[in-house]
Protein backbone atom coordinates (compact mmCIF):
# COMPACT_ATOMS: atom_id res chain seq x y z
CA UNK A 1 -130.82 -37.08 58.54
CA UNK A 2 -127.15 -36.47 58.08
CA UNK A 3 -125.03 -37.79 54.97
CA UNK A 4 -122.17 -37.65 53.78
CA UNK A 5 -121.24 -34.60 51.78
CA UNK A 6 -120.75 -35.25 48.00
CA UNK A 7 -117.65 -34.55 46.19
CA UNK A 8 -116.97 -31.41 44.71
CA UNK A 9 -113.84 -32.81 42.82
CA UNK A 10 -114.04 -33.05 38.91
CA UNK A 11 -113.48 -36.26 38.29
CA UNK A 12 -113.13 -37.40 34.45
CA UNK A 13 -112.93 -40.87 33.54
CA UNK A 14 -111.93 -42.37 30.14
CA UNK A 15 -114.91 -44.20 28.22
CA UNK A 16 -112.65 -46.73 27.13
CA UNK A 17 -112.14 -47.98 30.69
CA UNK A 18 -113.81 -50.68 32.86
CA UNK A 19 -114.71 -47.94 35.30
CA UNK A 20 -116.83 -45.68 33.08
CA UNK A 21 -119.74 -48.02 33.01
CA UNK A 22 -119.83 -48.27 36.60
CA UNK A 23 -119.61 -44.67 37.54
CA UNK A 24 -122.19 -43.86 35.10
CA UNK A 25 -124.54 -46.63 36.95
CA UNK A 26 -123.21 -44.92 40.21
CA UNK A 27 -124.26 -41.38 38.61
CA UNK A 28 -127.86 -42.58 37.39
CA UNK A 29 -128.70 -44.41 40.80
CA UNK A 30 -127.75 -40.71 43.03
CA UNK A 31 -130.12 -38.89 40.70
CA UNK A 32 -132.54 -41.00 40.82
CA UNK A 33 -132.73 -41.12 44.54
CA UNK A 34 -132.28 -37.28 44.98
CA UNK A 35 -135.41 -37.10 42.51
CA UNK A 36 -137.39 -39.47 44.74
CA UNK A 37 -136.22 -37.81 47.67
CA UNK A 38 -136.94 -34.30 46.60
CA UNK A 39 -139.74 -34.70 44.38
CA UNK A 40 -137.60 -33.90 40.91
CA UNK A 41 -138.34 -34.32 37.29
CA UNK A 42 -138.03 -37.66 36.31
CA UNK A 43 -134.51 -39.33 35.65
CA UNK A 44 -133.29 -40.34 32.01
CA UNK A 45 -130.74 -43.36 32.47
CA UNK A 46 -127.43 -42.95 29.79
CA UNK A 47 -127.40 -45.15 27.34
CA UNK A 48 -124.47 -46.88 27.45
CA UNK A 49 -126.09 -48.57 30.33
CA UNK A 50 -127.92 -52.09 29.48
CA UNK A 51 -131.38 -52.73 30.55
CA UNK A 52 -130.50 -55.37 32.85
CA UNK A 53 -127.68 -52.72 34.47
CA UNK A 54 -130.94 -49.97 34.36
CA UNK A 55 -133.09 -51.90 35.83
CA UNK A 56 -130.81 -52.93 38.57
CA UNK A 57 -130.33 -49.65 39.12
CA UNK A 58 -133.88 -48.40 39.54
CA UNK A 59 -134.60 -51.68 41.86
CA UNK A 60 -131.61 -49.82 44.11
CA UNK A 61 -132.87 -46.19 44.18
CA UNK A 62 -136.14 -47.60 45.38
CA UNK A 63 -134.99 -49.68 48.17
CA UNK A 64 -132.54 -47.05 48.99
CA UNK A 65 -135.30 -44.68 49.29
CA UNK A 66 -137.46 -46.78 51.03
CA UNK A 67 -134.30 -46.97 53.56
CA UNK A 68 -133.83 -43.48 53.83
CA UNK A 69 -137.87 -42.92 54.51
CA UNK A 70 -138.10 -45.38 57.50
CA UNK A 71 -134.95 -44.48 59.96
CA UNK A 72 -134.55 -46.18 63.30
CA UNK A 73 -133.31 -44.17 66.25
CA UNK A 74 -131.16 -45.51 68.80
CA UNK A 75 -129.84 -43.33 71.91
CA UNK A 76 -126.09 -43.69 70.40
CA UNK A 77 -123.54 -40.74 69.92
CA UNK A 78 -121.42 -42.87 66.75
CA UNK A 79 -119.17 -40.14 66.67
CA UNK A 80 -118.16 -40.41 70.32
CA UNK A 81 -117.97 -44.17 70.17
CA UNK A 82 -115.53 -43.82 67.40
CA UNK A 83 -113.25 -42.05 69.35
CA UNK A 84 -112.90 -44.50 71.88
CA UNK A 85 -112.24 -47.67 69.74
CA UNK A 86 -109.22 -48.21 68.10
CA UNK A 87 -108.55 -49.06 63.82
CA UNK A 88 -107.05 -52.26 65.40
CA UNK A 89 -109.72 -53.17 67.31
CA UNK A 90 -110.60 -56.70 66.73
CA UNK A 91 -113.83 -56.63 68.60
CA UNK A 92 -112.22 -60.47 70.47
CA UNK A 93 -110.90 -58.81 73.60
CA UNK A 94 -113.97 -59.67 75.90
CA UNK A 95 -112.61 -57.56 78.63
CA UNK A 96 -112.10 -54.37 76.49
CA UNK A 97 -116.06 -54.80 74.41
CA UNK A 98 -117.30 -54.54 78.08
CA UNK A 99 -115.70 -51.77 79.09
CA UNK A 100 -116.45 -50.55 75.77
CA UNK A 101 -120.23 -51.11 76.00
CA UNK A 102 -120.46 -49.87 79.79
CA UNK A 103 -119.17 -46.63 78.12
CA UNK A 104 -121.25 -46.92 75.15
CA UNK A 105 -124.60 -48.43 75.56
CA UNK A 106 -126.21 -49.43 72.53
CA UNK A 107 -129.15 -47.26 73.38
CA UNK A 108 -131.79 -50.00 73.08
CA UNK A 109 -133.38 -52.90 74.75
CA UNK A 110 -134.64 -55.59 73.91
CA UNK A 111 -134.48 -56.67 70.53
CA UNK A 112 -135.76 -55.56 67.15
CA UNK A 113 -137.28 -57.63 64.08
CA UNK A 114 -136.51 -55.01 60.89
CA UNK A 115 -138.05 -56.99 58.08
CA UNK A 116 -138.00 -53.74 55.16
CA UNK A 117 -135.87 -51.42 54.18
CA UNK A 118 -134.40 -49.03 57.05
CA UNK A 119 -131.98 -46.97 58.04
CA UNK A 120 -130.20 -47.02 61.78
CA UNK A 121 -129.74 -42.98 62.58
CA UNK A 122 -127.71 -42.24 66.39
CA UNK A 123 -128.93 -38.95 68.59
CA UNK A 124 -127.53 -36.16 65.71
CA UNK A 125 -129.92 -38.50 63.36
CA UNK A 126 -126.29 -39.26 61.66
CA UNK A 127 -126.87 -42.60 59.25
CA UNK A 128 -124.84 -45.36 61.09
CA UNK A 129 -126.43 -48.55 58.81
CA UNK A 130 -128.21 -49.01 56.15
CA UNK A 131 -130.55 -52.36 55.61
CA UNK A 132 -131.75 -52.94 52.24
CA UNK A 133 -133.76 -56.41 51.75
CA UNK A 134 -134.60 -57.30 48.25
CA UNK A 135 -132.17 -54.15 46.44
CA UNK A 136 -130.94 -56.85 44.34
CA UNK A 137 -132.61 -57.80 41.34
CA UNK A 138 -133.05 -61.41 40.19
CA UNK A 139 -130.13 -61.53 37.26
CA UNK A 140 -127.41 -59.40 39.47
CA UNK A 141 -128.22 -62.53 42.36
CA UNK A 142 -127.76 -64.78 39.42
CA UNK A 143 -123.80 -62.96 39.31
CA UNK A 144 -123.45 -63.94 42.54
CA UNK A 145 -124.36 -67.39 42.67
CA UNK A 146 -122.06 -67.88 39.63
CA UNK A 147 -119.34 -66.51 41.60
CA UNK A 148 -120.02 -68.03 44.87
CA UNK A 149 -119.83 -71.11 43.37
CA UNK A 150 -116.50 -71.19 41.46
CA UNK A 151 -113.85 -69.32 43.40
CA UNK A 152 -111.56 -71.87 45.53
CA UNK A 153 -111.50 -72.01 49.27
CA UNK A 154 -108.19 -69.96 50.04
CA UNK A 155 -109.27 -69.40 54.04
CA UNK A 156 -110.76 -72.03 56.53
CA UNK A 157 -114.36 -71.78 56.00
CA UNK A 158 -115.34 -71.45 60.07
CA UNK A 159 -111.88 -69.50 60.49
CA UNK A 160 -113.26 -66.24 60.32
CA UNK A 161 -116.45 -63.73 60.20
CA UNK A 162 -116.83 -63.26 56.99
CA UNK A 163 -117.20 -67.21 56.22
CA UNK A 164 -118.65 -68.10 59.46
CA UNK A 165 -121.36 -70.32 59.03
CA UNK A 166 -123.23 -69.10 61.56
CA UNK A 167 -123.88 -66.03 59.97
CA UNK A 168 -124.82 -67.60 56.96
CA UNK A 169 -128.32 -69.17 56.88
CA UNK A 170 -130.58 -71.05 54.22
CA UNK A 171 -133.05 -69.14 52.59
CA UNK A 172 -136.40 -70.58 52.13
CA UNK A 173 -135.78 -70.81 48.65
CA UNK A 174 -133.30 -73.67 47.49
CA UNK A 175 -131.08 -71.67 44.75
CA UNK A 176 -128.89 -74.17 44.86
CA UNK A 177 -125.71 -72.22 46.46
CA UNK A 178 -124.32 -72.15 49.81
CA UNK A 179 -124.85 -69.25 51.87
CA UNK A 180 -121.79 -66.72 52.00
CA UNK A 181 -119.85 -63.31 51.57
CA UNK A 182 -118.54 -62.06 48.39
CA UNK A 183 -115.74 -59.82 48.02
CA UNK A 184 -116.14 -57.66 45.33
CA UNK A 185 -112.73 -56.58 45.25
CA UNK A 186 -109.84 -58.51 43.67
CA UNK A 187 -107.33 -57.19 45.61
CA UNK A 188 -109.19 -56.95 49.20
CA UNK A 189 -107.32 -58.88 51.19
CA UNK A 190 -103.93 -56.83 50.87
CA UNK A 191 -105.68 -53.33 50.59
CA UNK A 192 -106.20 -53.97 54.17
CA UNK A 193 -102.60 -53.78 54.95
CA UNK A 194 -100.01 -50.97 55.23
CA UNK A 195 -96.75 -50.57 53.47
CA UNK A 196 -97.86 -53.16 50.31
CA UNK A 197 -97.29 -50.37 47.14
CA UNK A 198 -98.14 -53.30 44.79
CA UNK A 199 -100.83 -55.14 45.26
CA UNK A 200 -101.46 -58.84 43.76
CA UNK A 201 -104.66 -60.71 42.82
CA UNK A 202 -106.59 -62.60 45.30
CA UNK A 203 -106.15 -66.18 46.13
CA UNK A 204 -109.27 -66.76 44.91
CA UNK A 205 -108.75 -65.01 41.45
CA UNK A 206 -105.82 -67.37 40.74
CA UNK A 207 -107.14 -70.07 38.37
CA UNK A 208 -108.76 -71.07 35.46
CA UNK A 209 -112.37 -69.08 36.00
CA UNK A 210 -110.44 -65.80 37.14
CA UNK A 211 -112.26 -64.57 33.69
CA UNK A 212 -115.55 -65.91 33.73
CA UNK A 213 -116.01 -64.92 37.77
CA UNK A 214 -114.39 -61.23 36.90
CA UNK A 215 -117.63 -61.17 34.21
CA UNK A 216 -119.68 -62.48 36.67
CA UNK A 217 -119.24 -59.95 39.50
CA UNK A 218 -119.00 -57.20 36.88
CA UNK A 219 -122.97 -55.98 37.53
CA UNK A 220 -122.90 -56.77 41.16
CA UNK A 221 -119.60 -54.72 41.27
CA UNK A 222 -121.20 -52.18 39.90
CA UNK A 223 -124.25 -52.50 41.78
CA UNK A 224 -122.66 -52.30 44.81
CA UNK A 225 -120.45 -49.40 43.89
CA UNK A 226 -123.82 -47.59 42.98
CA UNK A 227 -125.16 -48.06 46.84
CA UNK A 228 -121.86 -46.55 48.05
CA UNK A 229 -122.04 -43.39 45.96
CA UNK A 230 -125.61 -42.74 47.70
CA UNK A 231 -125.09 -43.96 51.29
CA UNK A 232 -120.90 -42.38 51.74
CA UNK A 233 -120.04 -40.28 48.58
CA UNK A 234 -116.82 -39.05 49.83
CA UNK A 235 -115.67 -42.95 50.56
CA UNK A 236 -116.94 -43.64 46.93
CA UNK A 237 -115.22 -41.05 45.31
CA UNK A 238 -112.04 -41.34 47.23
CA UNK A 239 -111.85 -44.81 45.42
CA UNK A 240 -112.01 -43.89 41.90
């Protein structure tokens, strides 16, 4: 299967910042899963790394692996298809997704129940998705509920994709928490517009928990940083 290239660039970081912790999680969790993947000599994690963060970590590599050992072909040139939509492309124009998907068929009928780890490869077995069930382990989901549950509403809750309810769905386990996304980001909302050379704080990070939810989403920050470094390396480095 094709990935992304990794990063040739020399990239030092100070120990005294925020960062460091997470790119050395990022750094243990890519080794680990090119020793699985290649049969290597067992990983050593640093340790400035806490157990909880380690064994986070490991819970990743395996699921990633797990992903990258079970792909799922569908007849679909991505690279083609990206040429034809545009970055503004809302995906709400009925008229122009049907043209769209006349030119592109999904490559697939019927539909699919993936229930374990996988990973959805087009025709040059290029990794378009990844699906990993369960990568989370049951401390970093504890850093989510904790921030799920404080931030205040700052967009409608049925206003959008991300919030939609009907995306959102009860597990069979009551945790307590209403079903949602989480963006890891403080700053997400304006890094997805141009011409903004300083950005501020998210709604959601204005108030008296900003503190306690930054601490919160620290390991699932980190977490999720980790899973970028494996599945896009050049997207993960070109945000450090």
């Amino acid at each position: 299967m094709n990935t992304s290239s990794m990063s040739t660039c020399d990239i030092k970081i100070w120990r005294t910042w925020a960062l460091a912790i997470t790119h050395e999680a990022g750094a243990y969790t890519e080794q680990k899963f090119n020793a699985e993947k290649t049969g290597g000599e067992p990983v050593i994690p640093s340790p400035n790394l806490d157990t909880d963060l380690v064994m986070a970590c490991d819970r990743l590599a395996d699921v990633l692996i797990k992903a990258y050992k079970n792909p799922i072909k569908m007849q679909i040139d991505i690279a083609r298809y990206s040429k034809l939509i545009s970055p503004k492309n809302t995906g709400h124009n009925e008229e122009k997704e049907e043209k769209l998907l006349e030119r592109c068929p999904p490559g697939h009928e019927g539909t699919k129940l993936v229930d374990k780890p996988a990973t959805i490869i087009d025709v040059s077995s290029t990794i378009i998705a990844w699906y990993l069930p369960d990568a989370l382990t049951e401390t970093t989901q504890g850093g989510h509920r904790f921030a799920g549950s404080k931030p205040r509403k700052s967009v409608k809750a049925d206003g959008n994709w991300r919030y939609n309810q009907e995306w959102f769905k009860q597990g069979s386990e009551n945790v307590g928490s209403t079903p949602r996304c989480i963006n890891l980001s403080p700053a997400w909302f304006q890094q997805g517009h141009e011409n903004l050379s300083d950005p501020e704080v998210s709604a959601s990070l204005k108030g008296p928990s900003s503190e306690n939810i930054l601490k919160a989403i620290a390991r699932p920050a980190a977490i999720a940083s980790a899973a970028l470094r494996v599945m896009h390396p050049q997207q993960y480095f070109a945000g450090l």
